[in-house]
N, C-alpha and C. Protein backbone atom coordinates (compact mmCIF):
# COMPACT_ATOMS: atom_id res chain seq x y z
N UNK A 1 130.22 57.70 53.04
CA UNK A 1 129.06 58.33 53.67
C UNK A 1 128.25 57.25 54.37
N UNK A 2 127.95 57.64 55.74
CA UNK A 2 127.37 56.29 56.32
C UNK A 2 125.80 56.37 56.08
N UNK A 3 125.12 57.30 56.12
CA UNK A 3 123.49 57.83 55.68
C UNK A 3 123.13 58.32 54.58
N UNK A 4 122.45 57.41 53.41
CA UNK A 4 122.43 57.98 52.22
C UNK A 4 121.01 58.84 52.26
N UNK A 5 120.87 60.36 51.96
CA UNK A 5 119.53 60.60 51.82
C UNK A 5 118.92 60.86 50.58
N UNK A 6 117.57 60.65 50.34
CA UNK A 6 117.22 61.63 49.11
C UNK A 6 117.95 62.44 48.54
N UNK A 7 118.25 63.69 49.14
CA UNK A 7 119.07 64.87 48.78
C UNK A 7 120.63 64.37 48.68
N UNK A 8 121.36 63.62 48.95
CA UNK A 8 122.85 63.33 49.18
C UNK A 8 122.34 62.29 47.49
N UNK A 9 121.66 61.60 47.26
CA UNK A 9 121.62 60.64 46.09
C UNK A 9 121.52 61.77 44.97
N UNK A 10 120.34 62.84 45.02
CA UNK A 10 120.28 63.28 44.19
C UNK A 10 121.74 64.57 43.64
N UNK A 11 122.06 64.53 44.68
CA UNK A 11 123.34 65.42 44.37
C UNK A 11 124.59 64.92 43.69
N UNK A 12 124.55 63.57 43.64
CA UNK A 12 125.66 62.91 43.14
C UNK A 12 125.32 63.16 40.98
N UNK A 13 124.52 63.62 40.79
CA UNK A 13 124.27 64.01 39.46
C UNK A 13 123.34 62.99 38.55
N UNK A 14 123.47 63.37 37.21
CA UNK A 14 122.40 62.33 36.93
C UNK A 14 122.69 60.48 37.11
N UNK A 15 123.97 60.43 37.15
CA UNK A 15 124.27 58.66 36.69
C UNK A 15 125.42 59.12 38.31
N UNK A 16 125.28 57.52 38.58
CA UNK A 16 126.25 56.95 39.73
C UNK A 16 127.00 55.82 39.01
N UNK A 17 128.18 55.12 39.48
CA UNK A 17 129.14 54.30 39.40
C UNK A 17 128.18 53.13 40.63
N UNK A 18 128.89 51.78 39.97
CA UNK A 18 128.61 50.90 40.83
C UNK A 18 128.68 50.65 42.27
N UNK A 19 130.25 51.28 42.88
CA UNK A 19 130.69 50.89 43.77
C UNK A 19 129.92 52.47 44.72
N UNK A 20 129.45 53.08 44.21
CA UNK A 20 128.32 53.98 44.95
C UNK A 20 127.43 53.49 45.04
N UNK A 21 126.69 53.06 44.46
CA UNK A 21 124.95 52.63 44.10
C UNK A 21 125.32 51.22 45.30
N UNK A 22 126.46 50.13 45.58
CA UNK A 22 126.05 49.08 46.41
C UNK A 22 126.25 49.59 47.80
N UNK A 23 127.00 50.92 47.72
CA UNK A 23 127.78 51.65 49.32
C UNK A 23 125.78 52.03 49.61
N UNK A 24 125.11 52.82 48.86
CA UNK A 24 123.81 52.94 49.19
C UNK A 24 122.93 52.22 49.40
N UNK A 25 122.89 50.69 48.60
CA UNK A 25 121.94 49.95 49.08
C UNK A 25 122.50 48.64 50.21
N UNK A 26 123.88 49.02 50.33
CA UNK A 26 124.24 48.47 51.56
C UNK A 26 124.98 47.01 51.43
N UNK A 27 125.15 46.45 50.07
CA UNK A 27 125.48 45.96 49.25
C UNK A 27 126.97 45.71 49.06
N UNK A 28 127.65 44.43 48.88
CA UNK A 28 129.29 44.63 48.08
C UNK A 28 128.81 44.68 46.65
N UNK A 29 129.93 45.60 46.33
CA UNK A 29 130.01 45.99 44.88
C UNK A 29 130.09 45.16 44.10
N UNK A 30 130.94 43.65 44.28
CA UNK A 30 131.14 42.70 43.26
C UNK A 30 129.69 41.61 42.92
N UNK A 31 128.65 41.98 44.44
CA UNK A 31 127.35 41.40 43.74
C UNK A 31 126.92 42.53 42.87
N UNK A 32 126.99 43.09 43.18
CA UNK A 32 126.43 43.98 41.52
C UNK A 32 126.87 44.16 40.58
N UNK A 33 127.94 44.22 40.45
CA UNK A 33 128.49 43.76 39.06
C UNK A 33 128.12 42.35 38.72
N UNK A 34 128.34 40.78 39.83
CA UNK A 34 127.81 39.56 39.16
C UNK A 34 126.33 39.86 38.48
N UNK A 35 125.44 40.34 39.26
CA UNK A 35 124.07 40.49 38.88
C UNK A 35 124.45 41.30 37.78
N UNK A 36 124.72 42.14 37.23
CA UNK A 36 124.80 42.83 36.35
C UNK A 36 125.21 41.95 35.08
N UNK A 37 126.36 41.30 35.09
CA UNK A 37 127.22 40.87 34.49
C UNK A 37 126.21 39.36 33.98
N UNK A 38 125.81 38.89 34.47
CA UNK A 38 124.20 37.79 34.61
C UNK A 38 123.16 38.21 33.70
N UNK A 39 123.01 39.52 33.43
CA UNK A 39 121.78 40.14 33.89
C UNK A 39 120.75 39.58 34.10
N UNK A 40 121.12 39.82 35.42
CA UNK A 40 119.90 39.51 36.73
C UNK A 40 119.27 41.01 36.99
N UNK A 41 120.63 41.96 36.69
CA UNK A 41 119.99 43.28 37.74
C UNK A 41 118.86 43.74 36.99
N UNK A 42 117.46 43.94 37.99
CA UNK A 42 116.68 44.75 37.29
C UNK A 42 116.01 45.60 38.30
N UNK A 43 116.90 46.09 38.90
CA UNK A 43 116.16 46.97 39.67
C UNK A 43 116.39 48.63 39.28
N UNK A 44 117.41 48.81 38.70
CA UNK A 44 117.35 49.84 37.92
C UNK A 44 117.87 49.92 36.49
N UNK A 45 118.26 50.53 35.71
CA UNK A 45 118.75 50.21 34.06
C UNK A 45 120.08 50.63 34.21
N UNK A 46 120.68 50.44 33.37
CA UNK A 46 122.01 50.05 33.41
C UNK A 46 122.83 50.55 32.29
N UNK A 47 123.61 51.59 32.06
CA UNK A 47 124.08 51.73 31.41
C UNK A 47 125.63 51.82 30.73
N UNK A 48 126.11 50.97 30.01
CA UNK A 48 127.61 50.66 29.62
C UNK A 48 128.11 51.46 28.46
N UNK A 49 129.06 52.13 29.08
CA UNK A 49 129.95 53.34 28.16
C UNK A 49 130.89 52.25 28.09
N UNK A 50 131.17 51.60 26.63
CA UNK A 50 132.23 51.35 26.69
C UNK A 50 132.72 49.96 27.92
N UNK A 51 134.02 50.46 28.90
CA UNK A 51 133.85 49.24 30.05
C UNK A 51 133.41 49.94 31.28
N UNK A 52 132.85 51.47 30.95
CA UNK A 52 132.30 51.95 32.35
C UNK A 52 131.17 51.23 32.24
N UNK A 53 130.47 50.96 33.81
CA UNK A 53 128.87 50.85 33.87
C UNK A 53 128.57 52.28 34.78
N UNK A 54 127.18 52.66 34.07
CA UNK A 54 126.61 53.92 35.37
C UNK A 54 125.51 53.67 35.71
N UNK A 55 124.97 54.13 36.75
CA UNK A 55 123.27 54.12 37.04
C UNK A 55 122.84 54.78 37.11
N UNK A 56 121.48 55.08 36.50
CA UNK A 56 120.71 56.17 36.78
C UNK A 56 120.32 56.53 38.21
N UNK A 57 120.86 57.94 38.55
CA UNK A 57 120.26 58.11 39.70
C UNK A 57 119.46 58.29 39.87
N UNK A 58 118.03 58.72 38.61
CA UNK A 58 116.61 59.22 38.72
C UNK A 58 115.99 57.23 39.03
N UNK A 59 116.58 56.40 38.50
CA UNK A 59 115.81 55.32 38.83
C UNK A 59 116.35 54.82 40.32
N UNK A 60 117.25 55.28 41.22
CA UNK A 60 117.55 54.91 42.20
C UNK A 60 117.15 55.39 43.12
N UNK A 61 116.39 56.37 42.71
CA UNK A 61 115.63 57.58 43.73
C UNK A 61 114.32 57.21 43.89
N UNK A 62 113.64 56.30 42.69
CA UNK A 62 112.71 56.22 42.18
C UNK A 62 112.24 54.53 43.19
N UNK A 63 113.76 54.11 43.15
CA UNK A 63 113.63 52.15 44.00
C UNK A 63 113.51 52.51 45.26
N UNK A 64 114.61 53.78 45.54
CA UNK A 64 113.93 53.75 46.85
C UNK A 64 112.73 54.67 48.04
N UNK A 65 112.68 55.37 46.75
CA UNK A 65 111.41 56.64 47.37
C UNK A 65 110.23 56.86 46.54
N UNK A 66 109.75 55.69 45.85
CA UNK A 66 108.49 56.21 45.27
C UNK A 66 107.52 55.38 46.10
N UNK A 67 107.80 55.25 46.83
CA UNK A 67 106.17 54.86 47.73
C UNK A 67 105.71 55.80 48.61
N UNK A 68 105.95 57.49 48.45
CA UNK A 68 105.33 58.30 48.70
C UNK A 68 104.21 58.75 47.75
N UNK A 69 103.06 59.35 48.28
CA UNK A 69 101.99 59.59 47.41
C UNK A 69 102.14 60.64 46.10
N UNK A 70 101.77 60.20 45.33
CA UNK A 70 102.00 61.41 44.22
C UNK A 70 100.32 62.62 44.17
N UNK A 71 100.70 63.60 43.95
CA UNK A 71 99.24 64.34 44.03
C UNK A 71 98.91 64.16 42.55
N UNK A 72 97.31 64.02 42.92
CA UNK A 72 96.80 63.91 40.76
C UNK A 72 96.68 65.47 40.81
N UNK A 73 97.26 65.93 39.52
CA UNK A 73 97.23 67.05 38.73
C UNK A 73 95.78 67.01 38.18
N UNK A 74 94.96 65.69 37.56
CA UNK A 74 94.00 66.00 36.67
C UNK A 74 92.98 66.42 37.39
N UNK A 75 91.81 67.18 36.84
CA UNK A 75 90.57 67.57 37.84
C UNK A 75 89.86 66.28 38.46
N UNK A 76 88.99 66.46 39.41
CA UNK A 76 88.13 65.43 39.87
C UNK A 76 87.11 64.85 38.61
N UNK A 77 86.50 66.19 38.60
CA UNK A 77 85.37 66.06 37.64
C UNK A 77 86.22 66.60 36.27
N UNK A 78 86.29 66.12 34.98
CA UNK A 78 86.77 66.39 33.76
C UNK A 78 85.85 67.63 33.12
N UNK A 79 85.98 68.89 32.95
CA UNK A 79 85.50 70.03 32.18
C UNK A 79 85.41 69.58 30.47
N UNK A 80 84.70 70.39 30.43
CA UNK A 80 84.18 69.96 28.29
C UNK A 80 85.49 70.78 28.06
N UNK A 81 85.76 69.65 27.11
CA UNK A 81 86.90 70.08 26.59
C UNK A 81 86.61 70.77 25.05
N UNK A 82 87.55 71.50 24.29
CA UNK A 82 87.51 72.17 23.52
C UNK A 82 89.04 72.18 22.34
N UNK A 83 89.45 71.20 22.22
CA UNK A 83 90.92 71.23 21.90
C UNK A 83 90.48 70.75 20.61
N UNK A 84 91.62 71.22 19.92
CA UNK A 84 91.43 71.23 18.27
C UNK A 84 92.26 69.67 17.81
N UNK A 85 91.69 69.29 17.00
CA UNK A 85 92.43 67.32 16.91
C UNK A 85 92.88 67.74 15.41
N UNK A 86 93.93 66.58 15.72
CA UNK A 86 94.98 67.01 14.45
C UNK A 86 94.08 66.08 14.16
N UNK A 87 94.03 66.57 12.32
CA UNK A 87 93.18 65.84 11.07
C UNK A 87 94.02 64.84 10.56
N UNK A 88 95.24 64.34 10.99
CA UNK A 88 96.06 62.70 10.94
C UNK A 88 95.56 61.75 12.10
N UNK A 89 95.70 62.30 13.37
CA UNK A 89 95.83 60.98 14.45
C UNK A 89 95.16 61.78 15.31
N UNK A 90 93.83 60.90 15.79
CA UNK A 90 93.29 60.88 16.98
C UNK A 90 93.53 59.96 17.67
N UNK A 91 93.62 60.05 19.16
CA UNK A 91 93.95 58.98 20.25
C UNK A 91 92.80 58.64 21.14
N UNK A 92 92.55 57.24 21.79
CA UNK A 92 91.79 57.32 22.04
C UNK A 92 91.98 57.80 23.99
N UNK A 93 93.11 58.06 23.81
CA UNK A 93 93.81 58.24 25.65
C UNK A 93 93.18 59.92 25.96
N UNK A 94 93.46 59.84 27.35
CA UNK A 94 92.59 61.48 28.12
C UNK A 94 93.88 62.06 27.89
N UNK A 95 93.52 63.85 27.38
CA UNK A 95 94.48 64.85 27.48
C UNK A 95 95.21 65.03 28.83
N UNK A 96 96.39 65.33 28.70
CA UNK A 96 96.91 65.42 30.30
C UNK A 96 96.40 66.55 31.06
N UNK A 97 95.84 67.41 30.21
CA UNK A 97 95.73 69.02 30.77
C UNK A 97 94.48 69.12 31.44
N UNK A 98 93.63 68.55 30.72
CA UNK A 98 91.92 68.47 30.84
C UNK A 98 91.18 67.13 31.43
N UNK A 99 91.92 66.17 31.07
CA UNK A 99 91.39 65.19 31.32
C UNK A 99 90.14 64.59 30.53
N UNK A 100 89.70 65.21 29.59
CA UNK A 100 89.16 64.69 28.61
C UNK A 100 89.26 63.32 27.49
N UNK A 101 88.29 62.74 27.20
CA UNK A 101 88.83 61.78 26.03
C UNK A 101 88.14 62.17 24.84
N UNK A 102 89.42 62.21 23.19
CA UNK A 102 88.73 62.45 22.04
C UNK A 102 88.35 61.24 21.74
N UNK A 103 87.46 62.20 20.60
CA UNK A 103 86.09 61.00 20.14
C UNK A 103 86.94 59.80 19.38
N UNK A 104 87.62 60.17 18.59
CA UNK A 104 88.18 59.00 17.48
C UNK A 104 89.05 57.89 18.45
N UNK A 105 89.38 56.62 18.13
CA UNK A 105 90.00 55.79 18.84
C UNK A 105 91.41 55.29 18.21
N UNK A 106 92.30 56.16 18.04
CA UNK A 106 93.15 55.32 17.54
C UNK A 106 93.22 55.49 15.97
N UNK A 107 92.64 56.03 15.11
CA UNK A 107 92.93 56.50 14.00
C UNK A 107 93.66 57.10 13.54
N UNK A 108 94.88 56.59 12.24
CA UNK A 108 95.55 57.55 11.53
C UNK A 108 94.92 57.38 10.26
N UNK A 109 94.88 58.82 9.66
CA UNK A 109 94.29 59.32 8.77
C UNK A 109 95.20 59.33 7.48
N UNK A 110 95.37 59.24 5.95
CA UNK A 110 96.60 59.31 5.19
C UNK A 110 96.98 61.21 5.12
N UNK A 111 97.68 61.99 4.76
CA UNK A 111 97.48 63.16 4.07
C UNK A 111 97.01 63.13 2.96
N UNK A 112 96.38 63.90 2.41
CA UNK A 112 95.30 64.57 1.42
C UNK A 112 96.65 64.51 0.42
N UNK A 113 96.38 64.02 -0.70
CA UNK A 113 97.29 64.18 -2.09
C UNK A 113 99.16 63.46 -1.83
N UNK A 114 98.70 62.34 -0.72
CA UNK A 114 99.79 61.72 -0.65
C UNK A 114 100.22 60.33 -0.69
């Protein structure tokens, strides 16, 4: 394939073979295997079945198309939140839904009679 697109990468399924992944970045295959074989490669993760290697295609999609804007899901302004906190672990991070932060920071609590 001489034009790799978004849609043509993502169709190849979740994991690619080497000698795909260097045909896309334009690459001979045997530097990616040296880099690999080094590990040097870190541009995406790498995974070895055995003596297969595959690549993730979600991280190859990711090297070469995430410098488009992502839209924020969370509100501008954060609404009072109302969510019930588990009586083990409060966090001190914002809900994804609301955008809120709970009060406790990082606390785990023991169970009662344990």
């Amino acid at each position: 394939m001489s034009t790799w697109t978004r849609e043509a990468i993502t169709a190849l399924g979740p994991v690619t073979d080497v000698p795909t992944l260097a045909a896309i970045l334009d690459v001979h295959k045997d530097t990616v295997y040296s880099a690999i074989r080094r590990g040097e490669w870190t541009a995406t993760r790498v995974l070895t079945l055995g003596r297969k290697i595959k690549i993730p295609t979600r991280d190859l999609i990711a090297l070469l198309y995430d410098s488009e804007p992502v839209s924020q899901v969370n509100p501008a302004v954060p609404s009072q939140c109302h969510h019930t906190e588990s009586p083990q672990v409060t966090a001190s991070t914002p809900h994804t839904s609301c955008g809120c932060t709970p009060a406790g920071s990082a606390v785990i609590r023991p169970l009662r009679g344990a």
